[in-house]
N, C-alpha and C. Protein backbone atom coordinates (compact mmCIF):
# COMPACT_ATOMS: atom_id res chain seq x y z
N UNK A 1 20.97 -21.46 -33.84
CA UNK A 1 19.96 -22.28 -33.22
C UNK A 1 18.84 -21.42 -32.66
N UNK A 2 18.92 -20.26 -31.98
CA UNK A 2 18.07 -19.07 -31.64
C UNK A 2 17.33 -18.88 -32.45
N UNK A 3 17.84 -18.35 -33.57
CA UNK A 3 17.37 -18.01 -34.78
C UNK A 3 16.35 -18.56 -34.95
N UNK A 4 16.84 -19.82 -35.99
CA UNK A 4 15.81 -20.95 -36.34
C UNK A 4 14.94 -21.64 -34.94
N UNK A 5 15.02 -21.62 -33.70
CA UNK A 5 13.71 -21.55 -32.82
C UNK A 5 13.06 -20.03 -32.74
N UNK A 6 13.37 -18.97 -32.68
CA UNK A 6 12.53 -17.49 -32.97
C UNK A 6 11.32 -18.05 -34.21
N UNK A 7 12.52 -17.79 -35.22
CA UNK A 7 11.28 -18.46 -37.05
C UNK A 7 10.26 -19.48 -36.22
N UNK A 8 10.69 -20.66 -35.83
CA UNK A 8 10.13 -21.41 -35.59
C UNK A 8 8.60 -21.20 -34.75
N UNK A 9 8.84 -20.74 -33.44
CA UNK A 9 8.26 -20.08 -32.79
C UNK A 9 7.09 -19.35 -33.37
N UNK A 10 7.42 -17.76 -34.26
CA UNK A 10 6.84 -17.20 -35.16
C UNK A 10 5.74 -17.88 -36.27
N UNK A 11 6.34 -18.43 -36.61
CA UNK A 11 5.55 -19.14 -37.91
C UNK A 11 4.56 -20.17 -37.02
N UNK A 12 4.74 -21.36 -36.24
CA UNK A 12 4.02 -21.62 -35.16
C UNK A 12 2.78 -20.72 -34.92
N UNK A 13 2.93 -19.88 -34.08
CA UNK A 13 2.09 -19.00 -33.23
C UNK A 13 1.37 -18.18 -34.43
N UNK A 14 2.05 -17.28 -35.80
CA UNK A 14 0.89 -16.71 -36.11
C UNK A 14 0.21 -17.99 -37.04
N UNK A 15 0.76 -18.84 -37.16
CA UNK A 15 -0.35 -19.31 -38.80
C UNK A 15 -1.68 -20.51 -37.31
N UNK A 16 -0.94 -20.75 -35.90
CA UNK A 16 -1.95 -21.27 -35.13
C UNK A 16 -3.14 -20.39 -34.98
N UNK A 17 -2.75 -19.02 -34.22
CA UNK A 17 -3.24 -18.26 -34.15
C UNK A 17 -4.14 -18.13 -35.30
N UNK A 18 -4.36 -17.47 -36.24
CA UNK A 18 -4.92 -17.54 -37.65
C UNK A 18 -5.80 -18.39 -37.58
N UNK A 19 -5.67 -19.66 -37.71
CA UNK A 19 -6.54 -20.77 -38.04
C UNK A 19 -7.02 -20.92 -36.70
N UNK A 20 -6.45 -21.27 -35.42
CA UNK A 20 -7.48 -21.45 -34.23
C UNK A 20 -8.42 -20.25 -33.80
N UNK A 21 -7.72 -18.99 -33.79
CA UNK A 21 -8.47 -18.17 -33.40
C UNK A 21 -9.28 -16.78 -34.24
N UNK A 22 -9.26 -17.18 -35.15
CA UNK A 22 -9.57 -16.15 -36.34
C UNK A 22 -9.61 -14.94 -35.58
N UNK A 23 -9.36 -13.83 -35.85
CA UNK A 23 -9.05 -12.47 -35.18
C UNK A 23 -10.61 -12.19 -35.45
N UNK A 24 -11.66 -11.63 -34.30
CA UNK A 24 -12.93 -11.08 -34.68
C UNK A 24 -12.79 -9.06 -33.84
N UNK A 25 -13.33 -8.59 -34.08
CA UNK A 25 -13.31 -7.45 -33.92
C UNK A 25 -13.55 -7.01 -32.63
N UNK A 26 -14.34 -8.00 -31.96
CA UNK A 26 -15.05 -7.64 -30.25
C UNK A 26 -13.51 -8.03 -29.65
N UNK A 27 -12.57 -9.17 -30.41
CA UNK A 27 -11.68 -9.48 -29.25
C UNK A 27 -10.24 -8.20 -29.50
N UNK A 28 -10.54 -7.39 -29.93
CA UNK A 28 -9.35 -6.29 -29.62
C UNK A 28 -9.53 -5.47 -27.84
N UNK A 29 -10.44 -5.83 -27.61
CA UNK A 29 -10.26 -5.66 -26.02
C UNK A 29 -9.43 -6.42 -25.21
N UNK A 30 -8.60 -7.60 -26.07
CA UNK A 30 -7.77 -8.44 -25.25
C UNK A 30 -6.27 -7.62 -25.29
N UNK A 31 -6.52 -6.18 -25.97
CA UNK A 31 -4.78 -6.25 -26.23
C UNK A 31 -4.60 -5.05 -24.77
N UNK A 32 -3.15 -4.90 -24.37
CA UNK A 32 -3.51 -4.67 -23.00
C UNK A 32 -3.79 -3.20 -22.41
N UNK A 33 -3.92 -2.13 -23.51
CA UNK A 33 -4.66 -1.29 -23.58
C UNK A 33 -6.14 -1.37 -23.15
N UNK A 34 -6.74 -2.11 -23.02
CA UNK A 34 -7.98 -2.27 -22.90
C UNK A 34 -8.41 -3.56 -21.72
N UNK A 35 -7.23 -3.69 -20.59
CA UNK A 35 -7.24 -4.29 -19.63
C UNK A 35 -7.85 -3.66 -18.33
N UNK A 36 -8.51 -4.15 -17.44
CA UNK A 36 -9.08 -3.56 -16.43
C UNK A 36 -8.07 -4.76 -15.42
N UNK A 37 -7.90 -3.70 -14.29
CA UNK A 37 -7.70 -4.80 -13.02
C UNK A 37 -8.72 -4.72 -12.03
N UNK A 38 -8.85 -6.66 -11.99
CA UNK A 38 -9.85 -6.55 -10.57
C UNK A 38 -9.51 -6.55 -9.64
N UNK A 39 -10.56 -6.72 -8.59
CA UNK A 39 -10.17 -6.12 -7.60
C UNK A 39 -9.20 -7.46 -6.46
N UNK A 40 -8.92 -8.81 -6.93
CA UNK A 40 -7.90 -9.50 -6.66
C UNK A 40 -6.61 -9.39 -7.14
N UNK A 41 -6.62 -8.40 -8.08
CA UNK A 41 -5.29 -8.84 -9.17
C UNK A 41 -4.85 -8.78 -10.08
N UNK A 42 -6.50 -9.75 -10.35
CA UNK A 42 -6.23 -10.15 -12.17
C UNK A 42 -6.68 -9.42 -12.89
N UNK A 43 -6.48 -9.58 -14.36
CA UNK A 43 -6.67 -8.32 -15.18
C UNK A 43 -7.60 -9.18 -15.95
N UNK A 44 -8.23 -8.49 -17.03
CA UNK A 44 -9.71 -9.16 -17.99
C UNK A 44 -9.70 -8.06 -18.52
N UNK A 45 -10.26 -8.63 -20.04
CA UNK A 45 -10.52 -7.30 -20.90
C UNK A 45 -11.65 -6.83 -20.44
N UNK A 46 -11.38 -5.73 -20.86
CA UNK A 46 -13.04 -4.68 -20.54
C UNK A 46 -14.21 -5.31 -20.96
N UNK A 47 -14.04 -5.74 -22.50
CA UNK A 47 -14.91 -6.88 -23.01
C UNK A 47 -15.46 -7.74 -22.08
N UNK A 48 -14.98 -8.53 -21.52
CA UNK A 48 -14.79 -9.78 -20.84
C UNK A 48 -15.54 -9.47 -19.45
N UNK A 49 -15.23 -8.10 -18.84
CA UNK A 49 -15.94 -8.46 -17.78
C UNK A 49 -17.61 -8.09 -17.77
N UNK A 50 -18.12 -9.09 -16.89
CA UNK A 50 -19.33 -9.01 -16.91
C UNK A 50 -19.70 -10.66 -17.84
N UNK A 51 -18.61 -10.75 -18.27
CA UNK A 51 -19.11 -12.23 -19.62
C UNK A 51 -18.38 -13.14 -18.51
N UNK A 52 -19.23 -14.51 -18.82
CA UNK A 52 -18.22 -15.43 -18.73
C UNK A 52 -17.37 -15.71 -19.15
N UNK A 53 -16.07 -15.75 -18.83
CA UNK A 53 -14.95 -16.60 -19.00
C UNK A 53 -14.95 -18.28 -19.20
N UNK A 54 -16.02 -18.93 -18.41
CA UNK A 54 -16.18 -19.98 -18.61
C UNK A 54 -17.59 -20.56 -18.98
N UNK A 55 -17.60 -19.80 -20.26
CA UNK A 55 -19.15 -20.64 -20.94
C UNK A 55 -19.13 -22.02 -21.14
N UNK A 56 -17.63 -21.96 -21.52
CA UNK A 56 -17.20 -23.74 -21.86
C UNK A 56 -17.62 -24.45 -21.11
N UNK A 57 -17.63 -24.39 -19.89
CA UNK A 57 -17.77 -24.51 -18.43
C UNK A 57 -19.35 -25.12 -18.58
N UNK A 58 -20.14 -23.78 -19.23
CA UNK A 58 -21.34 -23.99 -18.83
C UNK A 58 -22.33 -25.50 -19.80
N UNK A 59 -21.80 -25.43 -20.72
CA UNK A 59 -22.01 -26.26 -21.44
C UNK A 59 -21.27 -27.48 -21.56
N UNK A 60 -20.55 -27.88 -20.53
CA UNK A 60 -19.95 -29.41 -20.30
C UNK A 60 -19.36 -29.77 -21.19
N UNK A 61 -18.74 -28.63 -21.93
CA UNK A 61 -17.46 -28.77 -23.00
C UNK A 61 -15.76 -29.03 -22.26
N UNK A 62 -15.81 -28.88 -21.21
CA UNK A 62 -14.30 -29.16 -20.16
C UNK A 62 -15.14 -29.93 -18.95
N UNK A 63 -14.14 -31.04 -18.53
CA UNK A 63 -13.70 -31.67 -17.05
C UNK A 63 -14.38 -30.45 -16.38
N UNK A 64 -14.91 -31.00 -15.31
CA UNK A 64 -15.29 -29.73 -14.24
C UNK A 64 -13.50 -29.64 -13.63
N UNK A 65 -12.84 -30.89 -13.40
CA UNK A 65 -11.72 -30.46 -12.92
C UNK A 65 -11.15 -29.23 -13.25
N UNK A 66 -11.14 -29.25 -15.03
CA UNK A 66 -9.99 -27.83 -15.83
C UNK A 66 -10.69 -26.33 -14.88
N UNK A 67 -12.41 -27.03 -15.25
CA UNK A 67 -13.24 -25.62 -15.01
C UNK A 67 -12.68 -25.04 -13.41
N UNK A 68 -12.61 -25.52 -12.48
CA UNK A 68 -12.14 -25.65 -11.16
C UNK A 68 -10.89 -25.04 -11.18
N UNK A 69 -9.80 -25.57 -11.72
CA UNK A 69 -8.32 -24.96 -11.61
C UNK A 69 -8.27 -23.71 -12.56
N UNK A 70 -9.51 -23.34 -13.53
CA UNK A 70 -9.78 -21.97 -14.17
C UNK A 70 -9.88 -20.81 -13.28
N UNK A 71 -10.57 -21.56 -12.55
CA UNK A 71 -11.41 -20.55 -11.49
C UNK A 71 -10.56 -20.13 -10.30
N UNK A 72 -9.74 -20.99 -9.83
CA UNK A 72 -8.89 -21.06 -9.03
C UNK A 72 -7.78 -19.72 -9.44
N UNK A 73 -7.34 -20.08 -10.48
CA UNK A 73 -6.39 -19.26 -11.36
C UNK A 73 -6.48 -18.28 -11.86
N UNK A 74 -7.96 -17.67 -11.83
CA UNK A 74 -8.37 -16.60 -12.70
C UNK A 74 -8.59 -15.81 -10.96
N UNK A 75 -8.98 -16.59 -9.93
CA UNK A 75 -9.37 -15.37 -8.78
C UNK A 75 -7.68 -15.13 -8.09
N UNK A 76 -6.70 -16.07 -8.31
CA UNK A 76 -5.82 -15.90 -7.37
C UNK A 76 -5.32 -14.52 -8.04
N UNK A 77 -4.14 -13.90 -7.21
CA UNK A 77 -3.63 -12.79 -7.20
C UNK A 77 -2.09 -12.96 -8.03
N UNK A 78 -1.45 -12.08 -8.85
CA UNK A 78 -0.57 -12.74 -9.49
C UNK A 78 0.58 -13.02 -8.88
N UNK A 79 0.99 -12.74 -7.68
CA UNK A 79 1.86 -13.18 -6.05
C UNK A 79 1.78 -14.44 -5.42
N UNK A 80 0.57 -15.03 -6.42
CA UNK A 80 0.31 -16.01 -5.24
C UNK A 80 0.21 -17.56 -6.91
N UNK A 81 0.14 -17.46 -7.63
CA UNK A 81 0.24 -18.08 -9.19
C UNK A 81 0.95 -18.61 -8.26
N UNK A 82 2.96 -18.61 -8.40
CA UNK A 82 3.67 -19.85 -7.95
C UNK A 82 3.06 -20.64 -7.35
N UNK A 83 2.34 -20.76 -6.12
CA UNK A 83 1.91 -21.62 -5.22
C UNK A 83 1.14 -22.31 -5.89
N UNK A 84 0.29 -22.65 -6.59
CA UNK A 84 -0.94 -23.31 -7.28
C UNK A 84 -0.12 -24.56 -8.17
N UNK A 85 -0.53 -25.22 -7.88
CA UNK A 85 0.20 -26.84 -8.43
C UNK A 85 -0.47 -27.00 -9.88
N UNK A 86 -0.52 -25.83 -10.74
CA UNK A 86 -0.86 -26.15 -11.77
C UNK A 86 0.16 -27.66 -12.26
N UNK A 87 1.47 -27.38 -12.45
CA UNK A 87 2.44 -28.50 -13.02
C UNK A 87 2.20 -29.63 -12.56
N UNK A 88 1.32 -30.36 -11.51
CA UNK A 88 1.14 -31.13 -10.91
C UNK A 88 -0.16 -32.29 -12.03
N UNK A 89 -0.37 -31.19 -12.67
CA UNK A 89 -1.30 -31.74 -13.35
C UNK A 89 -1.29 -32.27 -14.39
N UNK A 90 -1.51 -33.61 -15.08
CA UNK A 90 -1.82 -34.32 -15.90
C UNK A 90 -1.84 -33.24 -16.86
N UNK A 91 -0.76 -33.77 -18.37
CA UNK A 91 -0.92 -33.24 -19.77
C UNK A 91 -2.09 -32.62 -19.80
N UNK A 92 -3.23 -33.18 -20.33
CA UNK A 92 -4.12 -32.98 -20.80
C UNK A 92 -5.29 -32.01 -19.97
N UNK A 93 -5.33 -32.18 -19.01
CA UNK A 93 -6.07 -30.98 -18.14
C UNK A 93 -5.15 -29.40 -18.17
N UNK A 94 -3.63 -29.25 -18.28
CA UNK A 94 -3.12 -28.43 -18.57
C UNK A 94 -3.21 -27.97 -19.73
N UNK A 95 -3.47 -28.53 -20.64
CA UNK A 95 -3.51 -27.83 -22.08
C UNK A 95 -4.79 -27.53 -22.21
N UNK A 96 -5.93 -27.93 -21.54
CA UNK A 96 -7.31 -27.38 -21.53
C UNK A 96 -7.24 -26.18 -20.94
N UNK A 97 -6.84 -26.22 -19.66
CA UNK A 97 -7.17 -25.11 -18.54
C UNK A 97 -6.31 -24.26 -19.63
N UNK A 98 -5.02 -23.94 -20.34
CA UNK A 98 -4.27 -23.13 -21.08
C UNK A 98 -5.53 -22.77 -22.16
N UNK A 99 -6.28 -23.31 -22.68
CA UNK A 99 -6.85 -23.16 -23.80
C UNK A 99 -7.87 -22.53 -23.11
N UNK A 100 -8.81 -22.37 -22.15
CA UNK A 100 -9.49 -21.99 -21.62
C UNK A 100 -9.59 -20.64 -20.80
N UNK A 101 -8.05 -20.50 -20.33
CA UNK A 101 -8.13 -19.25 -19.94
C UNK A 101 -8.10 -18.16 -20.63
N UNK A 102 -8.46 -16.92 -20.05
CA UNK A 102 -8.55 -15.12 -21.30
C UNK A 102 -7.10 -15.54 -21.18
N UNK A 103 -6.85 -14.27 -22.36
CA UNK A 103 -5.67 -13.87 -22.02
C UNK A 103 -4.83 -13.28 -21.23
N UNK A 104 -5.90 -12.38 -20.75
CA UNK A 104 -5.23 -11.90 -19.41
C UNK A 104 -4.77 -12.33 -18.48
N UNK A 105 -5.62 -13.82 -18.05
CA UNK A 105 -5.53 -14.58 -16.88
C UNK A 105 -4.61 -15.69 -17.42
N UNK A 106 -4.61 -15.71 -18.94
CA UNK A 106 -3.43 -16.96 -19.18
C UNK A 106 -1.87 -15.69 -19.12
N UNK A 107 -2.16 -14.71 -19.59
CA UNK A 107 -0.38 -14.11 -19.39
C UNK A 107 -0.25 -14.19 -17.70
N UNK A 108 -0.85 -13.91 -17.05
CA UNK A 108 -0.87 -13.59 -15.12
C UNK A 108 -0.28 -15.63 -14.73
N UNK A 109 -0.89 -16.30 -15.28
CA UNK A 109 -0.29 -17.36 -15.07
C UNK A 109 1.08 -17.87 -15.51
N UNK A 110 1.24 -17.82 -17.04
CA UNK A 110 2.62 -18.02 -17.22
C UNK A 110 3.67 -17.07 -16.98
N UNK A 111 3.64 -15.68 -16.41
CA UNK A 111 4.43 -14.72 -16.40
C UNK A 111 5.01 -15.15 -14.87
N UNK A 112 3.82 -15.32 -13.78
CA UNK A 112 4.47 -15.53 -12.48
C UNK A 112 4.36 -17.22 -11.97
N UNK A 113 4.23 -18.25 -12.56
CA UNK A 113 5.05 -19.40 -12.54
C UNK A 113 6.37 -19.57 -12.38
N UNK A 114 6.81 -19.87 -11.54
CA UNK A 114 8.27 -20.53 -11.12
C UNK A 114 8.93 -21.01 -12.56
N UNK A 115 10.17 -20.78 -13.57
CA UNK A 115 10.76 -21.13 -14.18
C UNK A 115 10.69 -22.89 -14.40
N UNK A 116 10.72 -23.36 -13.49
CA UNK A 116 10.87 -24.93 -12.79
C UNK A 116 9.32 -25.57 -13.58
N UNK A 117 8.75 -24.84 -13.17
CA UNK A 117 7.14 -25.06 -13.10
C UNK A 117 6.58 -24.87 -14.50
N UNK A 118 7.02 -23.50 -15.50
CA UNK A 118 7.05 -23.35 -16.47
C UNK A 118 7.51 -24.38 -17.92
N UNK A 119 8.66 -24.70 -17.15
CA UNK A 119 9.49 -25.75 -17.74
C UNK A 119 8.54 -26.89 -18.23
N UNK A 120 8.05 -27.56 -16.87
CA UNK A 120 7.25 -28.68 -16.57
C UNK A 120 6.18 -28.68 -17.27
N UNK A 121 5.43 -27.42 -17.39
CA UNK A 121 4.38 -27.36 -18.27
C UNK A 121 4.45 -27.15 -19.40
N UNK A 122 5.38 -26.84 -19.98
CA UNK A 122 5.91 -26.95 -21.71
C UNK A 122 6.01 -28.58 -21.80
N UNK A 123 6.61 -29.08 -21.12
CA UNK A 123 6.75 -30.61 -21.64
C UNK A 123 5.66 -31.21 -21.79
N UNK A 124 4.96 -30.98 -20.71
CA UNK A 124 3.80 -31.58 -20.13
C UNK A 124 2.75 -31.43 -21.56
N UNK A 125 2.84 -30.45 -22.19
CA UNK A 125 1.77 -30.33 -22.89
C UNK A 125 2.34 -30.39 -24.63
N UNK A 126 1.21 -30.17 -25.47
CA UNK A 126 2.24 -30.46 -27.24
C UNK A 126 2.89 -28.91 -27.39
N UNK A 127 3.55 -28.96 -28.15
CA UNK A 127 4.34 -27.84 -28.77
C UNK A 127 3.49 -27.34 -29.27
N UNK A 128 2.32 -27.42 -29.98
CA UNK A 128 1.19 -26.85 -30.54
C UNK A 128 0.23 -25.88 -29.84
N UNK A 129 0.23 -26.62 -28.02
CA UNK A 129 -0.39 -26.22 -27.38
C UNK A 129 -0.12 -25.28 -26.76
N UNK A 130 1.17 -25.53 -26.67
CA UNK A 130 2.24 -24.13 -25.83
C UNK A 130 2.44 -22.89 -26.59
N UNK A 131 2.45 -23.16 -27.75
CA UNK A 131 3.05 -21.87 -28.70
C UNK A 131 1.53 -20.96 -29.43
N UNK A 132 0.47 -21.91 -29.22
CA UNK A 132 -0.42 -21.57 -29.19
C UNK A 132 -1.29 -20.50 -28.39
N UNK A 133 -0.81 -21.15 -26.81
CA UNK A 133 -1.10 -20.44 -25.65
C UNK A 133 -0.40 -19.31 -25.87
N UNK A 134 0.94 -18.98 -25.82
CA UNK A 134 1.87 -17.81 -26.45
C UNK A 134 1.30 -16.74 -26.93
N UNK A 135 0.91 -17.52 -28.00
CA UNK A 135 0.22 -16.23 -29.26
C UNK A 135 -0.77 -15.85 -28.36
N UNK A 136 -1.25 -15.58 -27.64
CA UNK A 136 -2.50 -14.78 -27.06
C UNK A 136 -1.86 -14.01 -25.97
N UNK A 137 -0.38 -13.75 -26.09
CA UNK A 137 0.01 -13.22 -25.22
C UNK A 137 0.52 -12.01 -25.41
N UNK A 138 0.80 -10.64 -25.33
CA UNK A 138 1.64 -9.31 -25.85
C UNK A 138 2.76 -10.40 -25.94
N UNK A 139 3.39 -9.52 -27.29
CA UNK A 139 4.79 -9.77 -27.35
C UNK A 139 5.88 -9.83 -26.09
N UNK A 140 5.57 -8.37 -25.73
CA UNK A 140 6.97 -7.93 -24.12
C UNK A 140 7.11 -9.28 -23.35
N UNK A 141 6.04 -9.65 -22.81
CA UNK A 141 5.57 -10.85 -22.09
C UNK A 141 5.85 -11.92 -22.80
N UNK A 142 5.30 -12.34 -23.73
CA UNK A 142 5.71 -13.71 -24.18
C UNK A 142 7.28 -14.26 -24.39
N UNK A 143 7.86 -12.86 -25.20
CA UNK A 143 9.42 -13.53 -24.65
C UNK A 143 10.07 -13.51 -23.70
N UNK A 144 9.85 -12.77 -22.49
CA UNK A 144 10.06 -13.41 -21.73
C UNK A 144 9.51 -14.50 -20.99
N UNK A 145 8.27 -14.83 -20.87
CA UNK A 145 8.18 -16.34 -20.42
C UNK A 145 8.52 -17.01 -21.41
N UNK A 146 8.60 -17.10 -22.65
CA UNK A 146 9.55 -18.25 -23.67
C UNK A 146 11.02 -18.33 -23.24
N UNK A 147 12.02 -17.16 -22.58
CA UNK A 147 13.10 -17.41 -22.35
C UNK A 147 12.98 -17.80 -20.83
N UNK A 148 12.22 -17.83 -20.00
CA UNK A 148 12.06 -18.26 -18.44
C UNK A 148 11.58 -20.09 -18.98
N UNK A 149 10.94 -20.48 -19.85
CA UNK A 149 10.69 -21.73 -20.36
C UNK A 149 11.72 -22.47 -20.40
N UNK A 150 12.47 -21.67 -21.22
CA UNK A 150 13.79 -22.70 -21.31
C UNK A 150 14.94 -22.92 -20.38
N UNK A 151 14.67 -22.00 -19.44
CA UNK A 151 15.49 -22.48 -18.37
C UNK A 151 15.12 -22.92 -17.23
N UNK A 152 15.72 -23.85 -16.18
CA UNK A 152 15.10 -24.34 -15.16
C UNK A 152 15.44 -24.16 -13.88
C-alpha cells in the first residue's frame, strides 16, 4: 500500500509539476542552495528577493483575503507557523494561498504546521492541489511533511 501511494505520489507531483509549472531557468534559485534567510525567518530565493511574491496580488488575480494570509505567512517566523489558523480556512482560499506561496515560504509553512493541522489541510483541499504544492518542495522535506500528513 506504501508503495503504490509513493508511485502514486511521484507520478502525481512530477507530470503536475511539468505541466503546471514548466521548469524556466531564472527559477533554479528556488532550490535550497540558493536560499537567503530574512531577517524574520523566512527564507526566499535569492531570485525572489527584491520581486514580488505577490504580483498575483497586484493584479486582482486572488481574494485580497488569500493575499492577506500570504503575507501573514510569508512575514511570520517558522516558530510561530503553528499558531496561524491557516486550517481554519475554507477549501478554496487554502489551495490559493498554497498556490501562491514561493517555495520557500510554502516548505516554512507545511514543515512547521501541527500534524493535526496538516492533516486538515490535505482534506481540505484536492489531491491535485496538495501533491502539487509538494512538488515545489526539496525532497528531504517533502517526505517528511507527507508522512506528518498522514498522521494526526
Amino acid at each position: 500500500m506504501r508503495v503504490l501511494f509513493l508511485f502514486l505520489f511521484f507520478f502525481i507531483g512530477v507530470t503536475s509539476f511539468q505541466a503546471v509549472y514548466g521548469f524556466q531557468p531564472s527559477e533554479q534559485s528556488d532550490f535550497p542552495g540558493n536560499m537567503t534567510i530574512g531577517e524574520n525567518g523566512s527564507s526566499a530565493s535569492a531570485y525572489k528577493i527584491g520581486h514580488s511574491n505577490n504580483s498575483s496580488c497586484d493584479t486582482n488575480s486572488y481574494a485580497s483575503t488569500v493575499c492577506d494570509i500570504v503575507q501573514d505567512l510569508t512575514s511570520l517566523p517558522a516558530d510561530k507557523v503553528q499558531e496561524y489558523p491557516l486550517s481554519d480556512q475554507p477549501g478554496p482560499v487554502i489551495e490559493q494561498t498554497l498556490t501562491l506561496l514561493d517555495s520557500g515560504n510554502l516548505t516554512k509553512v507545511l514543515q512547521y504546521s501541527l500534524p493535526k493541522d496538516l492533516s486538515i489541510i490535505k482534506n481540505k483541499v484536492t489531491s491535485e492541489t496538495f501533491y502539487t504544492a509538494l512538488s515545489r518542495i526539496p525532497e528531504p522535506e517533502r517526505e517528511q511533511i507527507v508522512n506528518r500528513s498522514l498522521s494526526k
